[in-house]
PDB file of N, CA and C in Angstrom:
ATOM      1  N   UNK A   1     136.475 111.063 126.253  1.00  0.00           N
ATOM      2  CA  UNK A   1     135.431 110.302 126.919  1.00  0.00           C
ATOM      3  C   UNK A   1     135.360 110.759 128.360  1.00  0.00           C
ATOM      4  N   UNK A   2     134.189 111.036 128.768  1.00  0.00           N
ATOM      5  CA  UNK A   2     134.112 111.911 130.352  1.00  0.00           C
ATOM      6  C   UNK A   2     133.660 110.609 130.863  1.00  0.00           C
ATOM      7  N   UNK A   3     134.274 110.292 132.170  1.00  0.00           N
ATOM      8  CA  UNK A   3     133.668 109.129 133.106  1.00  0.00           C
ATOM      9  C   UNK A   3     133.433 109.413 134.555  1.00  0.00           C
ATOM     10  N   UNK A   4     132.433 109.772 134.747  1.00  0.00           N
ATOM     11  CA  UNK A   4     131.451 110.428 135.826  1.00  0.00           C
ATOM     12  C   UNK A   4     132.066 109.846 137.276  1.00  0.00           C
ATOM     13  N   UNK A   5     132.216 108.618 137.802  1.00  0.00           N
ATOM     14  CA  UNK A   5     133.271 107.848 138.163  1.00  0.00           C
ATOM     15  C   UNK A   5     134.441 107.460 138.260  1.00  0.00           C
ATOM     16  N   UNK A   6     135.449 107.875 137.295  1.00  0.00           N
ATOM     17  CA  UNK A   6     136.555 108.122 136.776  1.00  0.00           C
ATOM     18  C   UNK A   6     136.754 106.287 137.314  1.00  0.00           C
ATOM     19  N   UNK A   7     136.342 105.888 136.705  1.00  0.00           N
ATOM     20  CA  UNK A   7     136.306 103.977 136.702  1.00  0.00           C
ATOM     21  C   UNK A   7     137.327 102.939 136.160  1.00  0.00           C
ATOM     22  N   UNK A   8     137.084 104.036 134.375  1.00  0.00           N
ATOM     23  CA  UNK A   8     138.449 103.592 133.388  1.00  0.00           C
ATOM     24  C   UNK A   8     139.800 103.773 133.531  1.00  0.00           C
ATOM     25  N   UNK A   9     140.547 103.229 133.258  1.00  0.00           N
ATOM     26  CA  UNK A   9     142.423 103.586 133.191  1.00  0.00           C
ATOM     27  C   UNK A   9     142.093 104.847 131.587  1.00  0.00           C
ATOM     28  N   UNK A  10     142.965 105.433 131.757  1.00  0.00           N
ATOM     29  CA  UNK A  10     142.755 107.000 130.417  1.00  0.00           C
ATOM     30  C   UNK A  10     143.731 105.407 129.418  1.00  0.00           C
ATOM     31  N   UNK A  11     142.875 106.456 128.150  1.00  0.00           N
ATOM     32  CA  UNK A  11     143.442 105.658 126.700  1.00  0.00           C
ATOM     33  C   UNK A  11     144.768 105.083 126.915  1.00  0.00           C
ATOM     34  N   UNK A  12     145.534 105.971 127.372  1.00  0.00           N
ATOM     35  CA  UNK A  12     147.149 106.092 126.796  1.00  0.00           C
ATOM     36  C   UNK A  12     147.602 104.960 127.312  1.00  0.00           C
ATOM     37  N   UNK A  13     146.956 104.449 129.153  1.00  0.00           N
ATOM     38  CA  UNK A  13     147.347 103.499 130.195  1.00  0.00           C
ATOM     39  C   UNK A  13     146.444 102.313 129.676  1.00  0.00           C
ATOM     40  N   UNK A  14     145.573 102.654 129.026  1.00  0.00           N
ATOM     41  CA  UNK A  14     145.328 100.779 128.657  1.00  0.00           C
ATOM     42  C   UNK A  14     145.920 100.190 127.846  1.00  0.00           C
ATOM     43  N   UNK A  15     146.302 101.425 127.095  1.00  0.00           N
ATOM     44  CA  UNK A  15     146.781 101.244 125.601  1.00  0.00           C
ATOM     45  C   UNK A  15     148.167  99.844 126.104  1.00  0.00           C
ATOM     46  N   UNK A  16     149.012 100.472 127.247  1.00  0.00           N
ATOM     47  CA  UNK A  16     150.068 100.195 127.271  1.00  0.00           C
ATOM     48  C   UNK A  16     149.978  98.728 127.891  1.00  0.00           C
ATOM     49  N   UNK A  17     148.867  98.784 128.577  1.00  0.00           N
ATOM     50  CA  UNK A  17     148.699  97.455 130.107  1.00  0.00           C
ATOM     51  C   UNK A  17     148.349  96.497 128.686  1.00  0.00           C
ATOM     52  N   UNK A  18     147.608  96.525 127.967  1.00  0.00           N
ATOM     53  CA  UNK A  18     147.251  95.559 126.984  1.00  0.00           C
ATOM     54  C   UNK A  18     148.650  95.566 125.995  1.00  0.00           C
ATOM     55  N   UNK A  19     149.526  96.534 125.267  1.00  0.00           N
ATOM     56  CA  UNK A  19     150.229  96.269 124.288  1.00  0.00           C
ATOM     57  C   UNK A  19     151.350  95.117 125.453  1.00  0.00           C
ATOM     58  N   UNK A  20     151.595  95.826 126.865  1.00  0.00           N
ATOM     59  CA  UNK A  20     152.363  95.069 127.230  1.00  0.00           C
ATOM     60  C   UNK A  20     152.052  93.195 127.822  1.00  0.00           C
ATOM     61  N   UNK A  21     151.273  93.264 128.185  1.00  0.00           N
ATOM     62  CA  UNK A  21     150.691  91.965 128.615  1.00  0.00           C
ATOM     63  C   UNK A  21     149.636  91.162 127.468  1.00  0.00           C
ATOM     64  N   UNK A  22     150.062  91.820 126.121  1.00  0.00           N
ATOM     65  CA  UNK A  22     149.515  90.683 125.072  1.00  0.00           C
ATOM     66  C   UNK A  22     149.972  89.543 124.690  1.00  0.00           C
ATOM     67  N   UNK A  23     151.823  89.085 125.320  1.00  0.00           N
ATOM     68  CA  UNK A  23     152.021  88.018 125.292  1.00  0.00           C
ATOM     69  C   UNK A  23     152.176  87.165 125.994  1.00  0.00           C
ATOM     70  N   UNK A  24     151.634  87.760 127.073  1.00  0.00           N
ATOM     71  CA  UNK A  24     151.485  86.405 128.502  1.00  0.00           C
ATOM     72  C   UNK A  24     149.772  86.672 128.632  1.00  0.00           C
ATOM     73  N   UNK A  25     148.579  86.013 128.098  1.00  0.00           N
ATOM     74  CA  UNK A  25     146.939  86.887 128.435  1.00  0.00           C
ATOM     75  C   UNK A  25     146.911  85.560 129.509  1.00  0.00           C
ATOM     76  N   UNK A  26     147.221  84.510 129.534  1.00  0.00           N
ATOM     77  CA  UNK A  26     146.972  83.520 130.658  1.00  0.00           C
ATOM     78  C   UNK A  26     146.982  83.749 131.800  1.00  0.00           C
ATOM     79  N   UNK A  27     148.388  85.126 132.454  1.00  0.00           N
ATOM     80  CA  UNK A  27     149.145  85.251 133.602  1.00  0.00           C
ATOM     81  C   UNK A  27     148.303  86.966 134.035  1.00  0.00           C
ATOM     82  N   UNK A  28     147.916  87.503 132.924  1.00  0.00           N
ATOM     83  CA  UNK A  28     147.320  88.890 133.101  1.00  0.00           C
ATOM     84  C   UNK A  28     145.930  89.069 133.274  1.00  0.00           C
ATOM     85  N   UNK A  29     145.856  90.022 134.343  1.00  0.00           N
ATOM     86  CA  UNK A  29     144.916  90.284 135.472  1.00  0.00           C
ATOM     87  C   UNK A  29     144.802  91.714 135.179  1.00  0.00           C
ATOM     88  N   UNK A  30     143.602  91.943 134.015  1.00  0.00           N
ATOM     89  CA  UNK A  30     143.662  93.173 133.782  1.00  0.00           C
ATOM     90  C   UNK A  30     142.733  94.378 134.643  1.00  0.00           C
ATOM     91  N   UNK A  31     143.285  95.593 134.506  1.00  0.00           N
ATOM     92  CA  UNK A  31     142.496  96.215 135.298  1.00  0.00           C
ATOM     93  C   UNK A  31     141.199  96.576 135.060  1.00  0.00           C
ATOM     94  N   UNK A  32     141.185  96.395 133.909  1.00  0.00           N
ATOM     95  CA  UNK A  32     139.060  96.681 133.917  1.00  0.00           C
ATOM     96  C   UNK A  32     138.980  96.022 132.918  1.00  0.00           C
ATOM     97  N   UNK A  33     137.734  95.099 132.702  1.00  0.00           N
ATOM     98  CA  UNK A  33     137.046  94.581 132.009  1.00  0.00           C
ATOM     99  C   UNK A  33     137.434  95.363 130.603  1.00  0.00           C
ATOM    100  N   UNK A  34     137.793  96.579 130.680  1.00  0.00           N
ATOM    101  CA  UNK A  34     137.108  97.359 129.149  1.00  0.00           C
ATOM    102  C   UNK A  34     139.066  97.315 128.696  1.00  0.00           C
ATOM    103  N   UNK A  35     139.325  96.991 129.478  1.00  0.00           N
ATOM    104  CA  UNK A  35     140.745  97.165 129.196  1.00  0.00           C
ATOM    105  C   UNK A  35     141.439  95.825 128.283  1.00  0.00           C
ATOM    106  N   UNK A  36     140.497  94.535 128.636  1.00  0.00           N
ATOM    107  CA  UNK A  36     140.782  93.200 128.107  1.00  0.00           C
ATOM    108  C   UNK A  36     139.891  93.105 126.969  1.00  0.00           C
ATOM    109  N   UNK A  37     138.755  93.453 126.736  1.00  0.00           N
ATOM    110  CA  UNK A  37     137.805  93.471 125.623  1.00  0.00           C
ATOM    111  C   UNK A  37     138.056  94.494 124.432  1.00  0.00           C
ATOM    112  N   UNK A  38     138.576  95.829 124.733  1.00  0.00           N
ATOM    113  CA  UNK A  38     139.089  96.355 123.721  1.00  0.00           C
ATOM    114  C   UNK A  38     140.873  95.442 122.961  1.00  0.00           C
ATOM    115  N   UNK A  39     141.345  95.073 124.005  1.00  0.00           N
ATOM    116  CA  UNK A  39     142.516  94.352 123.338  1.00  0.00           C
ATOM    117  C   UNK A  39     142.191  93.252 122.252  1.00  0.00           C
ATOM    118  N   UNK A  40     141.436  92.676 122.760  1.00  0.00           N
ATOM    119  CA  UNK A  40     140.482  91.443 121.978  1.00  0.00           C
ATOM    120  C   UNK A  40     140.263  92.008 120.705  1.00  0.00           C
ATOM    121  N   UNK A  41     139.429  93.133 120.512  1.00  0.00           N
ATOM    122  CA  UNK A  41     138.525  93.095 119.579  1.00  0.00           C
ATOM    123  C   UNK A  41     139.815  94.007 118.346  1.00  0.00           C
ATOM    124  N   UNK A  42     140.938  94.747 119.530  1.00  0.00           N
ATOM    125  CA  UNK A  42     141.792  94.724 118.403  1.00  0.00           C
ATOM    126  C   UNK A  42     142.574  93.929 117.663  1.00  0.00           C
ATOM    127  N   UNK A  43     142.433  93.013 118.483  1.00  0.00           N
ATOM    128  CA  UNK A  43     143.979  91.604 118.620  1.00  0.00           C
ATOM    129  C   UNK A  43     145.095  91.755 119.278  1.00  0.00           C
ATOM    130  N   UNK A  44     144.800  90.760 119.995  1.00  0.00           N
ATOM    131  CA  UNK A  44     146.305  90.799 120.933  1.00  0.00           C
ATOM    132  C   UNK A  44     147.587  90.589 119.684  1.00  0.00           C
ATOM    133  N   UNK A  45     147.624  89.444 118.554  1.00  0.00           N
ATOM    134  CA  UNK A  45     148.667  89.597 117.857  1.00  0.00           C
ATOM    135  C   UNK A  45     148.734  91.115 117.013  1.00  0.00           C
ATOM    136  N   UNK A  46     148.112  91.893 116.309  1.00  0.00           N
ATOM    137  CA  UNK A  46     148.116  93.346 115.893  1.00  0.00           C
ATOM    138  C   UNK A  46     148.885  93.640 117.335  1.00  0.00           C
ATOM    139  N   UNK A  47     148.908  93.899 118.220  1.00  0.00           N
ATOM    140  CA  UNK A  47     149.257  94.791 119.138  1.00  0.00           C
ATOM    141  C   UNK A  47     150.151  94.279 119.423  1.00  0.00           C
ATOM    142  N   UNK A  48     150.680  93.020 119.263  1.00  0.00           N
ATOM    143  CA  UNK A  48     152.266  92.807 119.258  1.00  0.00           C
ATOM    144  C   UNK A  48     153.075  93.035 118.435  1.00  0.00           C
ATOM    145  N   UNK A  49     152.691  93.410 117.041  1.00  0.00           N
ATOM    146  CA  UNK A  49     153.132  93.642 116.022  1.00  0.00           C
ATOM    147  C   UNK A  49     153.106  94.675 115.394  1.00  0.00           C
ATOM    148  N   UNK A  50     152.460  95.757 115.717  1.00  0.00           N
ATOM    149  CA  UNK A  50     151.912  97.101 115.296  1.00  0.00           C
ATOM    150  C   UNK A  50     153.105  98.001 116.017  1.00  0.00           C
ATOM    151  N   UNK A  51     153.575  99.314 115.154  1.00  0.00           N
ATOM    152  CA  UNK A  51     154.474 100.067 115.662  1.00  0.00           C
ATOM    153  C   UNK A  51     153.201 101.229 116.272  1.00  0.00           C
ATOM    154  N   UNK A  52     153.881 101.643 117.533  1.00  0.00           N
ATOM    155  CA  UNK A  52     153.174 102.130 118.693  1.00  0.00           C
ATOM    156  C   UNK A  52     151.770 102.959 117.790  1.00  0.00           C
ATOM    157  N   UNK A  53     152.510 104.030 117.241  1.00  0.00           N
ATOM    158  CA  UNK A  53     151.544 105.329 116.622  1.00  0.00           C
ATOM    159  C   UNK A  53     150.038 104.305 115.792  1.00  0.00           C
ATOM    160  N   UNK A  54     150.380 103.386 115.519  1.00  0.00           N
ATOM    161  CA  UNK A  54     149.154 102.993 114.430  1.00  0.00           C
ATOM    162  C   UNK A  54     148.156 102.052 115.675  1.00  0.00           C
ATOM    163  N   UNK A  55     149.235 101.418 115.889  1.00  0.00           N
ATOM    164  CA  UNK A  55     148.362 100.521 117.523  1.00  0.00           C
ATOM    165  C   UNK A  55     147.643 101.310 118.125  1.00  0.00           C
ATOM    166  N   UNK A  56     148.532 102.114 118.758  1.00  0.00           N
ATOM    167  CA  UNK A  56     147.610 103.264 120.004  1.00  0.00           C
ATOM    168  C   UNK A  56     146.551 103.569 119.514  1.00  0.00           C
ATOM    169  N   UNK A  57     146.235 104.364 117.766  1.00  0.00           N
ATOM    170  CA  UNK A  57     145.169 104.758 117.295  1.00  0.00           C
ATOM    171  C   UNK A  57     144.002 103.846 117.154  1.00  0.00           C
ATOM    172  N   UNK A  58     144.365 102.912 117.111  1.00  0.00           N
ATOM    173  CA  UNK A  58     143.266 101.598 116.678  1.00  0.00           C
ATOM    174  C   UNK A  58     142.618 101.223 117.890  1.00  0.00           C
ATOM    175  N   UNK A  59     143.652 100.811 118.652  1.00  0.00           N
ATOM    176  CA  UNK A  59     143.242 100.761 120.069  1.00  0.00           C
ATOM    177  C   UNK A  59     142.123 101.825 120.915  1.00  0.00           C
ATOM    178  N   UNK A  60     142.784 102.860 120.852  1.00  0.00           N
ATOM    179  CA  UNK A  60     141.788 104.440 121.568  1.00  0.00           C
ATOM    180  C   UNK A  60     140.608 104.105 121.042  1.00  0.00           C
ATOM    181  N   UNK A  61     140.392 103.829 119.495  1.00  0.00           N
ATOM    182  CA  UNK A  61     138.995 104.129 118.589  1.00  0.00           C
ATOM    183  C   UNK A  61     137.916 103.439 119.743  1.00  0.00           C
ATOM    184  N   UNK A  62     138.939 101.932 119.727  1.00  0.00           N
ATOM    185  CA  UNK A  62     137.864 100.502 120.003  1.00  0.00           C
ATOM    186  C   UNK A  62     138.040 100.848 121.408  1.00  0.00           C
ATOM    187  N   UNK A  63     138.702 101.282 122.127  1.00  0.00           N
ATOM    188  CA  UNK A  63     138.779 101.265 123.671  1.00  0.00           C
ATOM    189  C   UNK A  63     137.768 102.449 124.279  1.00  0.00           C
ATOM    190  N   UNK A  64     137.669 103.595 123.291  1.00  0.00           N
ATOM    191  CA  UNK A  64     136.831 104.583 123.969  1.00  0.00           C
ATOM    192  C   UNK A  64     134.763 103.680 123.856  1.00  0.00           C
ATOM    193  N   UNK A  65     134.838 103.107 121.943  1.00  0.00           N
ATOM    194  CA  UNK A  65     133.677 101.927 122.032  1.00  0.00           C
ATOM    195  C   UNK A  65     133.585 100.904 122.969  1.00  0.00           C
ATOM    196  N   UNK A  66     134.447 100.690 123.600  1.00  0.00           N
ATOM    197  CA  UNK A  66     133.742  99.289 124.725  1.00  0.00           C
ATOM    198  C   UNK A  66     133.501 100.030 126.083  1.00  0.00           C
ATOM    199  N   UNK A  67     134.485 101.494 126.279  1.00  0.00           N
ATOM    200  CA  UNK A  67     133.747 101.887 127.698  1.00  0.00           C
ATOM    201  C   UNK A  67     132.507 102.627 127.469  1.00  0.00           C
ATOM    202  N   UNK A  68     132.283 103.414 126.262  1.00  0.00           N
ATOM    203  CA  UNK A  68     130.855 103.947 126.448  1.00  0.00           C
ATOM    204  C   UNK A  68     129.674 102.623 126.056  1.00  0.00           C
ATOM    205  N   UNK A  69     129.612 101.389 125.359  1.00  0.00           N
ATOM    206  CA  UNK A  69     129.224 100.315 125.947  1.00  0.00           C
ATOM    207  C   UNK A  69     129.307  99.823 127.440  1.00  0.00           C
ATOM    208  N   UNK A  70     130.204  99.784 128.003  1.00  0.00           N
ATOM    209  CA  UNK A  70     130.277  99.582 129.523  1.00  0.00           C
ATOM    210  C   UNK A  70     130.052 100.316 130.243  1.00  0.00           C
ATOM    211  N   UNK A  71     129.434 102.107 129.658  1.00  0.00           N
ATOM    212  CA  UNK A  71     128.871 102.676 130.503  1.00  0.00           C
ATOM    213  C   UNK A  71     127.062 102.679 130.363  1.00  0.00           C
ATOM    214  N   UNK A  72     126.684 102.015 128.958  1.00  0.00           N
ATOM    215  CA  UNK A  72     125.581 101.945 129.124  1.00  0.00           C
ATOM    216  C   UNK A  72     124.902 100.476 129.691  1.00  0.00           C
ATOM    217  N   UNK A  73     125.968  99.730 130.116  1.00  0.00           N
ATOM    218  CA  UNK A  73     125.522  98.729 131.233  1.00  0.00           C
ATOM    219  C   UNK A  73     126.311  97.174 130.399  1.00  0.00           C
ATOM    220  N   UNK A  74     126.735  97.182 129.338  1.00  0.00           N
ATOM    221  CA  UNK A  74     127.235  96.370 128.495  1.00  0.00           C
ATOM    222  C   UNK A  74     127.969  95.723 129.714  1.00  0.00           C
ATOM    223  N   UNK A  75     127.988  93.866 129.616  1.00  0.00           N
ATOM    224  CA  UNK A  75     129.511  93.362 130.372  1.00  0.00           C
ATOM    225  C   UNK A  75     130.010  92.511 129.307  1.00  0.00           C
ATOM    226  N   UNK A  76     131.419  92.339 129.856  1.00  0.00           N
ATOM    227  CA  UNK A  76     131.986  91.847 128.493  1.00  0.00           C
ATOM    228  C   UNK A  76     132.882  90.365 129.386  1.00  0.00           C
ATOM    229  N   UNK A  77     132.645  89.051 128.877  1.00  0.00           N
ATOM    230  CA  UNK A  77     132.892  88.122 129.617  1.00  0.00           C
ATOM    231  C   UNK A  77     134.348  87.737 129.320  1.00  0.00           C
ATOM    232  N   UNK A  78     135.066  87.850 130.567  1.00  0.00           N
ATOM    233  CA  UNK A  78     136.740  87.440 129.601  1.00  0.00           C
ATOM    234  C   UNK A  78     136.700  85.823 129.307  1.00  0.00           C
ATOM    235  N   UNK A  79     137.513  85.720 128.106  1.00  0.00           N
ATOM    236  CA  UNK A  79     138.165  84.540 127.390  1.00  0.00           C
ATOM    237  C   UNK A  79     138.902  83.616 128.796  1.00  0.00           C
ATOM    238  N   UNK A  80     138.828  82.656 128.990  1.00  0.00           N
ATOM    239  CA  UNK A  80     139.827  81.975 130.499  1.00  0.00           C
ATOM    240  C   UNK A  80     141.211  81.380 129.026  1.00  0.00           C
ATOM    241  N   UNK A  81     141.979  81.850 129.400  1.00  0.00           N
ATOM    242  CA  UNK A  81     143.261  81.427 128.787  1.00  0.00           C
ATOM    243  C   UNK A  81     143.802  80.501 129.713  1.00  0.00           C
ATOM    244  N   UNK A  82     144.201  79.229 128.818  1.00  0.00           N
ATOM    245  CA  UNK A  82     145.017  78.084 129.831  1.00  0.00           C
ATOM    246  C   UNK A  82     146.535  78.543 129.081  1.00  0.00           C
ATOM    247  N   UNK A  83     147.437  78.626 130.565  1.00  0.00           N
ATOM    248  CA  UNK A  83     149.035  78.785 130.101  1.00  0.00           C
ATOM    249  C   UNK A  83     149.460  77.464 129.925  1.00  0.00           C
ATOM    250  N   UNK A  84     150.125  77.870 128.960  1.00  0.00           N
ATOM    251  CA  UNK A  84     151.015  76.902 127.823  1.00  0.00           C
ATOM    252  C   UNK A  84     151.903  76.021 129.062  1.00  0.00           C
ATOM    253  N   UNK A  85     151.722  74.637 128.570  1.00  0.00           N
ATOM    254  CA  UNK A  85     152.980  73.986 129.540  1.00  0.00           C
ATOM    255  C   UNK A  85     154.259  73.757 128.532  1.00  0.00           C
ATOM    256  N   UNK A  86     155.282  74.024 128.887  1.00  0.00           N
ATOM    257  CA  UNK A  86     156.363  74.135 128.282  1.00  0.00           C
ATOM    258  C   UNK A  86     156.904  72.576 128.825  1.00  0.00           C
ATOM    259  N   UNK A  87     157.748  71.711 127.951  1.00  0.00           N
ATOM    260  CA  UNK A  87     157.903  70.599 127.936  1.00  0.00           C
ATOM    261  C   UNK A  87     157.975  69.683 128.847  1.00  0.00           C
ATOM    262  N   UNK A  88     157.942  68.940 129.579  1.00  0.00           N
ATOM    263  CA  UNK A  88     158.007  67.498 130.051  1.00  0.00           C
ATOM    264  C   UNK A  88     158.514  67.429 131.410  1.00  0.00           C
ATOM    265  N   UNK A  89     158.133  67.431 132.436  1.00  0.00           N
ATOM    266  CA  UNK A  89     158.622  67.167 133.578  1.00  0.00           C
ATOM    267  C   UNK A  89     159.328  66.071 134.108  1.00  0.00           C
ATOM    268  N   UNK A  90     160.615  66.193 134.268  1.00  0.00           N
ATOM    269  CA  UNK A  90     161.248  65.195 134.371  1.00  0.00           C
ATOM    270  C   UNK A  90     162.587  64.836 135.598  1.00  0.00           C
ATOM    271  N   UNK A  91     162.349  63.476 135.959  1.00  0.00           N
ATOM    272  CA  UNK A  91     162.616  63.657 137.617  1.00  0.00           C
ATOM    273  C   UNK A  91     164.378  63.459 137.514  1.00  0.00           C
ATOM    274  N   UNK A  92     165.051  64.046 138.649  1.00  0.00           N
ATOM    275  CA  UNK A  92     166.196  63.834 138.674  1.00  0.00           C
ATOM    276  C   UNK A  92     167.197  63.206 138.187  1.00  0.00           C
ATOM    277  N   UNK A  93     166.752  61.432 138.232  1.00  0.00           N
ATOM    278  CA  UNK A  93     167.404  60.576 137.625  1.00  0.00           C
ATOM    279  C   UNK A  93     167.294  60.476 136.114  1.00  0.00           C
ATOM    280  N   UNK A  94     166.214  61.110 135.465  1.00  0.00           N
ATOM    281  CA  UNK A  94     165.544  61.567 134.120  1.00  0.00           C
ATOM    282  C   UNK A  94     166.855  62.373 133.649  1.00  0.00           C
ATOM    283  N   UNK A  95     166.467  63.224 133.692  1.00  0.00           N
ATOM    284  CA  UNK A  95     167.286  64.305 133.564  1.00  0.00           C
ATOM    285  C   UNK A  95     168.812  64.209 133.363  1.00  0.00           C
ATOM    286  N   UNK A  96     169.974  63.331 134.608  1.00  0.00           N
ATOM    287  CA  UNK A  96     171.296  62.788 134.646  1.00  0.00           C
ATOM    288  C   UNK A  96     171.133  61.788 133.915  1.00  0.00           C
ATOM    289  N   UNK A  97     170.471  60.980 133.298  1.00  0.00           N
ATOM    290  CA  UNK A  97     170.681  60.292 132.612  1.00  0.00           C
ATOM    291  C   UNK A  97     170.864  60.725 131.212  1.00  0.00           C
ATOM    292  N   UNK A  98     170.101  61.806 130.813  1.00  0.00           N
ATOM    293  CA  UNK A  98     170.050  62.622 129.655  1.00  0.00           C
ATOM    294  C   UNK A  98     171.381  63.248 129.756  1.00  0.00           C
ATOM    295  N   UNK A  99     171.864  63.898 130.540  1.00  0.00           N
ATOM    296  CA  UNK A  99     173.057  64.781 130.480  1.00  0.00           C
ATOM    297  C   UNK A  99     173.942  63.509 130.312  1.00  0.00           C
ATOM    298  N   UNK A 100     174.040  62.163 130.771  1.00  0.00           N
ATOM    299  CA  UNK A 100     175.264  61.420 130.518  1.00  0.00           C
ATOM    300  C   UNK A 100     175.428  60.980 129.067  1.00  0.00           C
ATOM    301  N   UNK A 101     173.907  60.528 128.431  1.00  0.00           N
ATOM    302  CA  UNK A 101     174.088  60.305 127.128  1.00  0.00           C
ATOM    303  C   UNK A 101     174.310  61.011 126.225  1.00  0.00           C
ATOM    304  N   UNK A 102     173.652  62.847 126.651  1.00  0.00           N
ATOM    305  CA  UNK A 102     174.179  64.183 125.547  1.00  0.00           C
ATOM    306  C   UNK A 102     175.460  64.010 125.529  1.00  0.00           C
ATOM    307  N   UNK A 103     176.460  63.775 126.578  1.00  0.00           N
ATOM    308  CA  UNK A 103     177.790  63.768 126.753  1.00  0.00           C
ATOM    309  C   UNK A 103     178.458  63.121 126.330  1.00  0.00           C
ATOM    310  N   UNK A 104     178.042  61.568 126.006  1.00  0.00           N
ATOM    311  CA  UNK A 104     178.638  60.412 125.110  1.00  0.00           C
ATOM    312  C   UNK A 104     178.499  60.738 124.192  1.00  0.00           C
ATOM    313  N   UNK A 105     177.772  61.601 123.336  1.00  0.00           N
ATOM    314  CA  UNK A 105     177.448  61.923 122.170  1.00  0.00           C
ATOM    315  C   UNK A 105     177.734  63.069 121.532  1.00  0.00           C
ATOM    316  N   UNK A 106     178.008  64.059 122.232  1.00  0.00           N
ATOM    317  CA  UNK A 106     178.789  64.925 122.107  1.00  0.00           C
ATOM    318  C   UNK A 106     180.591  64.785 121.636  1.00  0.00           C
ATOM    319  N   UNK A 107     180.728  63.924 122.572  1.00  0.00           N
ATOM    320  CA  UNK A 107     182.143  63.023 122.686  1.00  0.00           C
ATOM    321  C   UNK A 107     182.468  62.030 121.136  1.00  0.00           C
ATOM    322  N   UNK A 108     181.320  61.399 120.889  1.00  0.00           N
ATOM    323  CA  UNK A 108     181.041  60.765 119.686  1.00  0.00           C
ATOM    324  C   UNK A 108     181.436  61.503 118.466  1.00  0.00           C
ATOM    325  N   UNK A 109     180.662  62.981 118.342  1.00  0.00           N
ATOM    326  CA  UNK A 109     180.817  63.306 117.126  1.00  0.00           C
ATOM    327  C   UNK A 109     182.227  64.625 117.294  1.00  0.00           C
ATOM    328  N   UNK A 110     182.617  64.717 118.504  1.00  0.00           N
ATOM    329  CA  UNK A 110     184.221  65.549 118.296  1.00  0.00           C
ATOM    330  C   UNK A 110     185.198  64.578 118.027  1.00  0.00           C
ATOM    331  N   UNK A 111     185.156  62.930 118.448  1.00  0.00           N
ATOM    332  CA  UNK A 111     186.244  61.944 117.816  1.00  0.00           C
ATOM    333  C   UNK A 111     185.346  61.834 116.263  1.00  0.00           C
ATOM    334  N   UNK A 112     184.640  61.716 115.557  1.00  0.00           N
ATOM    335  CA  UNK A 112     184.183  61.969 114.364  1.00  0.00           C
ATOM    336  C   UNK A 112     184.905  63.314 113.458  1.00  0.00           C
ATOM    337  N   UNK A 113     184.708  64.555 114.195  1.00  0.00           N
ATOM    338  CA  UNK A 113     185.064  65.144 113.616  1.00  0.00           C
ATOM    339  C   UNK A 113     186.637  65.307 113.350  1.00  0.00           C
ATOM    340  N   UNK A 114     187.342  64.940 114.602  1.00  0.00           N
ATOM    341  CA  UNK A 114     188.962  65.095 114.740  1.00  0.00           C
ATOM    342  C   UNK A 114     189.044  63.868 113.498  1.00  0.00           C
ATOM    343  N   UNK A 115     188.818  62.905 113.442  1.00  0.00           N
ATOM    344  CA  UNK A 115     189.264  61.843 112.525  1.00  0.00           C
ATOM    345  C   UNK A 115     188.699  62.097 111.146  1.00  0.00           C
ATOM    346  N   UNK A 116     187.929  62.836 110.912  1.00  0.00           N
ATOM    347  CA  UNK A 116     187.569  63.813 109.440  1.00  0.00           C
ATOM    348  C   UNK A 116     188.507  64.816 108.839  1.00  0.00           C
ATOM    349  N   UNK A 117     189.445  65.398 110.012  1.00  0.00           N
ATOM    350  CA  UNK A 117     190.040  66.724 110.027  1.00  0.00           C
ATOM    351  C   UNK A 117     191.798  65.985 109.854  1.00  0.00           C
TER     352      UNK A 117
END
């Protein structure tokens, strides 16, 4: 693919910016439009899961199709990904209180087990 502008990242470098940042897309700030729309249309899960040689190929096909679309004026609107909140925010006294009762309970089932044994 000749780019008069040299605008695009080459196959090999999108290939990688997308295989690598397909499992954080919330936190990734890709470098060109054509670089996030070809990942898409391959799947971000395929490209986490695909061994390199078959990915890369699939990828190049659809990645060289969205920049000569994006060179004939095509835009491609990104997806807004909301990042995942990972569990429960919880305040200091939250928290020590949890560690005192894991600890009673912990304690619970090693006199359980010693008196089994």
């Amino acid at each position: 693919m000749y780019d008069l502008f040299d605008e695009f990242p080459t196959p090999d470098a999108a290939y990688f910016e997308a295989a690598n940042h397909a499992h954080d897309l919330a936190h990734w700030q890709p470098s060109h439009c054509a670089v996030f729309e070809a990942g898409r249309r391959v799947g971000f899960a395929k490209l986490r899961r695909r061994d390199t040689g078959a990915g890369k190929r699939a990828f190049t096909k659809i990645y060289q199709d969205v920049c000569k679309a994006c060179l004939r004026g095509e835009r491609f609107k990104r997806v807004v990904i909301e990042a995942p909140s990972f569990g429960e925010q919880l305040t200091e006294q939250e928290l020590l209180q949890r560690r005192v009762i894991g600890r009673e309970r912990v304690g619970q089932l090693k006199s359980l087990l010693r008196a089994t044994t």
